[in-house]
C-alpha atoms as a PDB file:
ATOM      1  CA  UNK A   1       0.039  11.715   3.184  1.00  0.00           C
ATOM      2  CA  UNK A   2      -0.870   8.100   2.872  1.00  0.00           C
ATOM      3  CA  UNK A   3       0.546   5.297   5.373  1.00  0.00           C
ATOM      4  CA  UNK A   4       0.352   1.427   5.677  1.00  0.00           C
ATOM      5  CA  UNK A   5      -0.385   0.212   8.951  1.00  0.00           C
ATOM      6  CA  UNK A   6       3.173  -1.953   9.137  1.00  0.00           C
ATOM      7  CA  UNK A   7       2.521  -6.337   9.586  1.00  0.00           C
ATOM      8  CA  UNK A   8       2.649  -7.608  12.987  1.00  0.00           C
ATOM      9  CA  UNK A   9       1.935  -3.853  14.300  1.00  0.00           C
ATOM     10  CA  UNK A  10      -1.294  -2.952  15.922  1.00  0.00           C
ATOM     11  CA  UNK A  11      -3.352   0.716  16.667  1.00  0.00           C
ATOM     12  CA  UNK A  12      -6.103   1.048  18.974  1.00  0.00           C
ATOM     13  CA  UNK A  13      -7.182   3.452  16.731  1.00  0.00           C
ATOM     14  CA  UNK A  14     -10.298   3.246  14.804  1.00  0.00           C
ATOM     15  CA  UNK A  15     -11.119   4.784  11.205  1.00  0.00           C
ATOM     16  CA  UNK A  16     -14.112   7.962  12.340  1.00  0.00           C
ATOM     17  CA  UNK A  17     -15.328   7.487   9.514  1.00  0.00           C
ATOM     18  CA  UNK A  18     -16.226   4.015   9.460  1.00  0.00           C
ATOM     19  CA  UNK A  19     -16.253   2.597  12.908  1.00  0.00           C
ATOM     20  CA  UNK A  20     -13.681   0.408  12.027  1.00  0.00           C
ATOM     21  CA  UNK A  21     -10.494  -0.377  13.929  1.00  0.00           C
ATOM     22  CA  UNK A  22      -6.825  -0.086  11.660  1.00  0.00           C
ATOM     23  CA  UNK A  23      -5.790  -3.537  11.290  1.00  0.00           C
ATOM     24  CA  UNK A  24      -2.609  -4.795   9.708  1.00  0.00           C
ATOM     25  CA  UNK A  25      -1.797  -3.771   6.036  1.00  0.00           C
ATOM     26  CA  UNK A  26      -4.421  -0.950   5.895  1.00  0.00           C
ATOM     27  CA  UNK A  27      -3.704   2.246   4.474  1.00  0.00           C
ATOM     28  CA  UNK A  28      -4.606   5.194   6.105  1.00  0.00           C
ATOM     29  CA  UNK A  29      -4.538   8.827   5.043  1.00  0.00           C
ATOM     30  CA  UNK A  30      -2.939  11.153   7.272  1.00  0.00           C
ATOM     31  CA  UNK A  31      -4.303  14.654   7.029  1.00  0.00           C
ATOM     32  CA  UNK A  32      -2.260  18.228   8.381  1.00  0.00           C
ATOM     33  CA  UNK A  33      -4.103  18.009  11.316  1.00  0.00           C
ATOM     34  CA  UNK A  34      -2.542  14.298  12.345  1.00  0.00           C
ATOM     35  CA  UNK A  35      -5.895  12.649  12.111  1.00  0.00           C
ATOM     36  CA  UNK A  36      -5.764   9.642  10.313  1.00  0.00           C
ATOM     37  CA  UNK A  37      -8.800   7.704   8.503  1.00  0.00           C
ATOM     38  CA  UNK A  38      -8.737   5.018   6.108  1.00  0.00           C
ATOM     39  CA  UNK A  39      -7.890   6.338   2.475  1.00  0.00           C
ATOM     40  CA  UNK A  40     -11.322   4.775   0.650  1.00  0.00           C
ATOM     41  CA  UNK A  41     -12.982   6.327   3.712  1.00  0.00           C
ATOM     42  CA  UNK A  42     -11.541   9.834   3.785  1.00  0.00           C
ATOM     43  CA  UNK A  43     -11.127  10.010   0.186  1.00  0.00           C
ATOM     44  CA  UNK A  44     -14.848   9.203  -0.711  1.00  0.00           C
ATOM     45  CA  UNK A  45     -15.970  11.664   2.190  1.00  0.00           C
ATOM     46  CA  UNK A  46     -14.097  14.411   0.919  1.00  0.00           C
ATOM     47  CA  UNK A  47     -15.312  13.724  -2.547  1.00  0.00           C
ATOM     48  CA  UNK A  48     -18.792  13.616  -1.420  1.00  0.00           C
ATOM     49  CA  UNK A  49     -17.873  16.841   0.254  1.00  0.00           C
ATOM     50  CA  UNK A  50     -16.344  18.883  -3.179  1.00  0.00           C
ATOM     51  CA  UNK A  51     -19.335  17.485  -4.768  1.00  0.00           C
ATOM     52  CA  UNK A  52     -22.155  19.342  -2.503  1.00  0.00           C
ATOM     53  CA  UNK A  53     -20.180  22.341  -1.661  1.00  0.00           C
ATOM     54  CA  UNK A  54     -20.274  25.591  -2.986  1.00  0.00           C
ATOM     55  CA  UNK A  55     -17.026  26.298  -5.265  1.00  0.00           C
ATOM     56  CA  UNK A  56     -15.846  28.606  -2.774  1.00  0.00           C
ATOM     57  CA  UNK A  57     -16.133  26.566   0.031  1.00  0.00           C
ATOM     58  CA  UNK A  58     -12.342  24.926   1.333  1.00  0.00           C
ATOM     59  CA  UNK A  59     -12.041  21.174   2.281  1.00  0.00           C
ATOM     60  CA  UNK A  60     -11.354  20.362   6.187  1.00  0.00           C
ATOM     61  CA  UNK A  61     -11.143  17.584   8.483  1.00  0.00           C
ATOM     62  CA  UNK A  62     -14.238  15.917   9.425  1.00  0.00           C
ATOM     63  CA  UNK A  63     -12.916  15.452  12.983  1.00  0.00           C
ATOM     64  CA  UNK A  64     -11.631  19.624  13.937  1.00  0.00           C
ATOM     65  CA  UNK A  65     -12.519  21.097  10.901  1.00  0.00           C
ATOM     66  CA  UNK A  66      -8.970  21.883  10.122  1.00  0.00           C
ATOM     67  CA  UNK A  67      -8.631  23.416   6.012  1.00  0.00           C
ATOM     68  CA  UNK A  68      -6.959  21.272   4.322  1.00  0.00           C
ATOM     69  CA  UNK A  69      -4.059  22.622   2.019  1.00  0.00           C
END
């Protein structure tokens, strides 16, 4: 699921992948779990992720681990 951080709005939140905070206009990815991460950031980890994994190995949440679906 991909969001946009709405104009005006602001999160305390910050991007665990980058160190980042969320600032207006950003899109963020939000994954089963409810952790959200910027979508460059999240996208490139996971495709660093498929990329040294075993093919049998599933995709999960840096954060809990979660599988993703």
């Amino acid at each position: 699921m991909q969001c946009v951080l709405e104009a005006g709005g602001s999160s305390a939140f910050t991007c665990s992948i980058c160190f980042e905070d969320y600032a207006s206009g950003d899109l963020m990815r939000v994954l089963p779990c409810a952790h959200r991460f910027h979508v460059t950031c999240i996208d490139r980890w996971l495709l660093t992720k498929v990329q040294r994994s075993d093919a049998g190995e599933a995709l999960s949440c840096p954060l809990c681990n979660t599988a993703l679906r």
